[in-house]
C-alpha atoms as a PDB file:
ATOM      1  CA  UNK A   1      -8.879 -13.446  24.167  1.00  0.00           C
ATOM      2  CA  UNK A   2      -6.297 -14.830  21.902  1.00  0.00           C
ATOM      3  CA  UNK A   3      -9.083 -16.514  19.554  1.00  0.00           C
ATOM      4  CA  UNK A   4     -10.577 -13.340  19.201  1.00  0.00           C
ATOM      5  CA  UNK A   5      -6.990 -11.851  18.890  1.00  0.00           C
ATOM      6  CA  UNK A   6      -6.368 -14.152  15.993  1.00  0.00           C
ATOM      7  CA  UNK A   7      -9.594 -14.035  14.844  1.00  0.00           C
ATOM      8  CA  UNK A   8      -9.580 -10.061  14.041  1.00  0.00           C
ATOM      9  CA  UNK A   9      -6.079 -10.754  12.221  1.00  0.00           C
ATOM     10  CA  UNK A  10      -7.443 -13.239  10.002  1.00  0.00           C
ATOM     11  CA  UNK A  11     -10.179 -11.081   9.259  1.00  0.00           C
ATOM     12  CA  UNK A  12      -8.264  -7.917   8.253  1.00  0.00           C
ATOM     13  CA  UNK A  13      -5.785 -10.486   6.460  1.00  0.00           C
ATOM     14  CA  UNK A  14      -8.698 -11.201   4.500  1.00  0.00           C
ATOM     15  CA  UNK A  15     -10.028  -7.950   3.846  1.00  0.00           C
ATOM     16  CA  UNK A  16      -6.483  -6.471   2.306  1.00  0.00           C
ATOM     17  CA  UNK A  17      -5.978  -9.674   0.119  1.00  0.00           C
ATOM     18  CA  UNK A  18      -9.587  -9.365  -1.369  1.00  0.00           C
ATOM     19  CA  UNK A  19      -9.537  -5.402  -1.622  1.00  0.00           C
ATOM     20  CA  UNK A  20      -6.042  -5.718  -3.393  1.00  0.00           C
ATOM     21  CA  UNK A  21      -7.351  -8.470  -5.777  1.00  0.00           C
ATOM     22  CA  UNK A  22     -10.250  -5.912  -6.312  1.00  0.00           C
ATOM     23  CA  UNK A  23      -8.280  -3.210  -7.312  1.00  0.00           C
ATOM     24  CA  UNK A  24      -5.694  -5.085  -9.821  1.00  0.00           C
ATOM     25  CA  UNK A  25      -9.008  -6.922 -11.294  1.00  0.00           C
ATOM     26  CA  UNK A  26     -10.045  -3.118 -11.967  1.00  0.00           C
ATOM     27  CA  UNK A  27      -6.980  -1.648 -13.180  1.00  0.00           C
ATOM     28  CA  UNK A  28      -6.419  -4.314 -15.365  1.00  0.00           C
ATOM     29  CA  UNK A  29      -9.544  -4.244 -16.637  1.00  0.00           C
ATOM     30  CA  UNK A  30      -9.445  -0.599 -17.195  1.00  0.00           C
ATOM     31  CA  UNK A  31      -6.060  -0.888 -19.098  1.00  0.00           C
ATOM     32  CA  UNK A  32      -7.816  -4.075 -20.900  1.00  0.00           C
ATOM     33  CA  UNK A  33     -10.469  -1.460 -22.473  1.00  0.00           C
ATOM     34  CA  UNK A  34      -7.798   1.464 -23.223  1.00  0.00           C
ATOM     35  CA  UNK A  35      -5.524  -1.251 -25.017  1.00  0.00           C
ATOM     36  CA  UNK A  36      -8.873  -2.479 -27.296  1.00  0.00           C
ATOM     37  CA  UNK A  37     -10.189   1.644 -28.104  1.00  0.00           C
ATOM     38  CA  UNK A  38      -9.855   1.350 -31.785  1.00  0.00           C
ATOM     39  CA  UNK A  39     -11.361   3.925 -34.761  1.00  0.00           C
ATOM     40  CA  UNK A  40     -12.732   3.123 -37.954  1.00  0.00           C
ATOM     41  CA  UNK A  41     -13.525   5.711 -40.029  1.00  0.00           C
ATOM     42  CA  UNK A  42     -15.845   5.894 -42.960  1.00  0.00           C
ATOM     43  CA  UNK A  43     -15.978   8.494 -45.709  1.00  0.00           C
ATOM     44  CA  UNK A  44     -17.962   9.448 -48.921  1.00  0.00           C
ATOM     45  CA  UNK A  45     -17.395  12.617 -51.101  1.00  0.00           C
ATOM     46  CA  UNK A  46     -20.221  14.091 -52.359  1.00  0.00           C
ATOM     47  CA  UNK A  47     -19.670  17.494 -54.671  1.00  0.00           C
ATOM     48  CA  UNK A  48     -17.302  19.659 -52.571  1.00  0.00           C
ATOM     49  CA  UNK A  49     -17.983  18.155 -49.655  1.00  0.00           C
ATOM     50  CA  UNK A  50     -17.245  14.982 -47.009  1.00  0.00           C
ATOM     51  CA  UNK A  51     -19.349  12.855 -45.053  1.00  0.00           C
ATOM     52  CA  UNK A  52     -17.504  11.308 -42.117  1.00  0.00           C
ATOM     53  CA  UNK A  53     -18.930   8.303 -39.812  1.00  0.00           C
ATOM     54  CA  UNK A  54     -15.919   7.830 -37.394  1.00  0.00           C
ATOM     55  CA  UNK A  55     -16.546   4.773 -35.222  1.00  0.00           C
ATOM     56  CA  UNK A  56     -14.608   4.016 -31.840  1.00  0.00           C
ATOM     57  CA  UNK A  57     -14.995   1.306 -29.676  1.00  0.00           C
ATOM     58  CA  UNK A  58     -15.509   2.173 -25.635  1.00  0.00           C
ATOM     59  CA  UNK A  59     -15.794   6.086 -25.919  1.00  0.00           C
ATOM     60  CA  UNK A  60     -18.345   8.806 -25.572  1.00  0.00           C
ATOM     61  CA  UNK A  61     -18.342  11.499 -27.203  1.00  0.00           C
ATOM     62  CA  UNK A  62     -18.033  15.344 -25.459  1.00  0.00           C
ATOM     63  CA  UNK A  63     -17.840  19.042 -25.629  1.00  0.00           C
ATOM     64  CA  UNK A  64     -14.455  19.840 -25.824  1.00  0.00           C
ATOM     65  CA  UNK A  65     -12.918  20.925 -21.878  1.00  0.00           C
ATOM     66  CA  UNK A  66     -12.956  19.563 -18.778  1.00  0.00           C
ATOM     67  CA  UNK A  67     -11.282  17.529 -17.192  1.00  0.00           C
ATOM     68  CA  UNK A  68      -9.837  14.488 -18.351  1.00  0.00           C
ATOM     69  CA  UNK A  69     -11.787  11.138 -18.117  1.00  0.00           C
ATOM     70  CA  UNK A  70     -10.720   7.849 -19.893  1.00  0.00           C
ATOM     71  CA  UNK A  71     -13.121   7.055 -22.619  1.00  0.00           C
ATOM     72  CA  UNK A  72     -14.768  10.126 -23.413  1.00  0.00           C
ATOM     73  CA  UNK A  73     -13.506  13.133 -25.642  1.00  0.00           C
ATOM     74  CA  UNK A  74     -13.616  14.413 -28.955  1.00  0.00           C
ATOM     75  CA  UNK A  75     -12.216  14.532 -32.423  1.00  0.00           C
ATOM     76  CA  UNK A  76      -9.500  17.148 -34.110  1.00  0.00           C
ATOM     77  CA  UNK A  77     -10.206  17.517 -37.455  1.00  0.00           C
ATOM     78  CA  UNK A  78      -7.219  18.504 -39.677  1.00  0.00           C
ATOM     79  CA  UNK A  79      -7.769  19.633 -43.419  1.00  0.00           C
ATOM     80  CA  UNK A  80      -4.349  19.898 -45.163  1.00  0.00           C
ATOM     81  CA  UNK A  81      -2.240  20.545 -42.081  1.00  0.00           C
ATOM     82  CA  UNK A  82      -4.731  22.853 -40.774  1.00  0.00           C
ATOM     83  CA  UNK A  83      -6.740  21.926 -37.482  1.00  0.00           C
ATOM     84  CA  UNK A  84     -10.602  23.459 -38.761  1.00  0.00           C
ATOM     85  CA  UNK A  85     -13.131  22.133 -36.100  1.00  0.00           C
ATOM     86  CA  UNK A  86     -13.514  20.034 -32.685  1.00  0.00           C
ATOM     87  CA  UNK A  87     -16.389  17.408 -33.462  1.00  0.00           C
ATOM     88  CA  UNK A  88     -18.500  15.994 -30.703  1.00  0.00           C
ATOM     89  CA  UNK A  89     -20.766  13.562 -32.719  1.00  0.00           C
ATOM     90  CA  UNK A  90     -19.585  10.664 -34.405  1.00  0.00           C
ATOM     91  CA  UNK A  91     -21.001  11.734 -38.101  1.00  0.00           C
ATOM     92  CA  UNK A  92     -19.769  14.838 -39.318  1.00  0.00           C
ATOM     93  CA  UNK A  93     -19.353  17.081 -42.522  1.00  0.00           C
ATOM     94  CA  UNK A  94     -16.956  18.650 -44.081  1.00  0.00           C
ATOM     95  CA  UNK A  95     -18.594  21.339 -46.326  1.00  0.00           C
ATOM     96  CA  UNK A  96     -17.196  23.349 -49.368  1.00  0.00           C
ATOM     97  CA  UNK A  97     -13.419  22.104 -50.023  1.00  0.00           C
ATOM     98  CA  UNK A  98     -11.391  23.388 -52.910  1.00  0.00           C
ATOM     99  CA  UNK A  99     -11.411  21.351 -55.857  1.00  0.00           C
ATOM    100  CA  UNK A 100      -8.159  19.001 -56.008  1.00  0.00           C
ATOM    101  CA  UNK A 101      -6.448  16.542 -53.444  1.00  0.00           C
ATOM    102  CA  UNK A 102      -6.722  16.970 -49.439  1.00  0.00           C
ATOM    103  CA  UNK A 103      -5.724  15.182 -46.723  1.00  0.00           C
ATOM    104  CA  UNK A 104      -8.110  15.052 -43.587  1.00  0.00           C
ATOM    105  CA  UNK A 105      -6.731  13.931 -40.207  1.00  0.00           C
ATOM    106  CA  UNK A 106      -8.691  12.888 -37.660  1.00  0.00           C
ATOM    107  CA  UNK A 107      -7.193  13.049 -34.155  1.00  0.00           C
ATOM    108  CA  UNK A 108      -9.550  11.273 -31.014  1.00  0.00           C
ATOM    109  CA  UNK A 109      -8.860  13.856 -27.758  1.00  0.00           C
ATOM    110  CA  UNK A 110      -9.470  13.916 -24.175  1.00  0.00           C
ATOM    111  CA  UNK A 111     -11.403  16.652 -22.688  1.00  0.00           C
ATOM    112  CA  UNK A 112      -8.635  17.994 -21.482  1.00  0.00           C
ATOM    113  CA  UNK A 113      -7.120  18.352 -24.873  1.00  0.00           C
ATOM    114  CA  UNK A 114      -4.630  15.584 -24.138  1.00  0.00           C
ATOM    115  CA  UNK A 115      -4.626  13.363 -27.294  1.00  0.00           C
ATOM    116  CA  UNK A 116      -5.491   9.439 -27.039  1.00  0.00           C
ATOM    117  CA  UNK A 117      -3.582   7.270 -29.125  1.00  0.00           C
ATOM    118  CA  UNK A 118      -6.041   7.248 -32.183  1.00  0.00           C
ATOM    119  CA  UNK A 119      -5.750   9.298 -35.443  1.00  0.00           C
ATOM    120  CA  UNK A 120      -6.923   8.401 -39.081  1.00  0.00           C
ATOM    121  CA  UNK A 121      -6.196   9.974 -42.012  1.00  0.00           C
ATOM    122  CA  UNK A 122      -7.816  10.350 -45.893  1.00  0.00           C
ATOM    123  CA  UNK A 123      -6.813  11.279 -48.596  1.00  0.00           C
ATOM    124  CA  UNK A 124      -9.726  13.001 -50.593  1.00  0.00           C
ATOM    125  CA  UNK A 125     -10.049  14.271 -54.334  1.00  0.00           C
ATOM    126  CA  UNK A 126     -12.582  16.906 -54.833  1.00  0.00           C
ATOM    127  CA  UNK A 127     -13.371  17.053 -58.587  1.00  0.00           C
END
């Protein structure tokens, strides 16, 4: 009785240590990805209007709402101060600005509408 005792001890000392070491092998992994989540944004102007390619490392893109999930989202985009569109693709335009200087923003979001750490911004002249 007392092997079996000591046995079933050992064995549920075993299961906590290895379900712990689990669980801070995945939270440090997840924190490992959320600490390397970069953007990189490209740009060309063509005529009155931008091209964007915005490129960012462990994400998917989504429809704006929801609730919030690490890794997936959307972008804010921000013409001169002024939020004009959510953007669920990673290549985007921006059609018909003014002629002169802008300054685009672009602000990576959780579906919740909670922003992530990420934002880029351009300065444009439209000529």
């Amino acid at each position: 009785m007392y092997k079996i005792v000591l046995s079933l001890f050992f064995l549920s000392f075993l299961y906590f240590y290895i379900h712990e070491v689990a669980v801070e092998a995945m939270m440090s992994e997840n924190l490992s990805i959320q600490s390397k989540r970069t953007l990189h944004v490209n740009h060309h102007v063509r005529g009155n209007d931008v091209y964007l390619e915005c490129i960012i490392s462990n994400f998917l893109f989504k429809q704006s709402g929801g609730s919030k999930k690490e890794g997936e989202g959307h972008l804010n985009v921000i013409v001169d101060g002024r939020r004009i569109e959510k953007i669920s693709t990673a290549a985007f335009i921006i059609k018909g600005l003014t002629k002169g200087e802008h300054t685009l923003k672009i602000q990576v979001v959780h579906n919740d509408l909670t922003n992530y750490d990420l934002e880029h911004t351009i300065h444009v002249q439209i000529k």
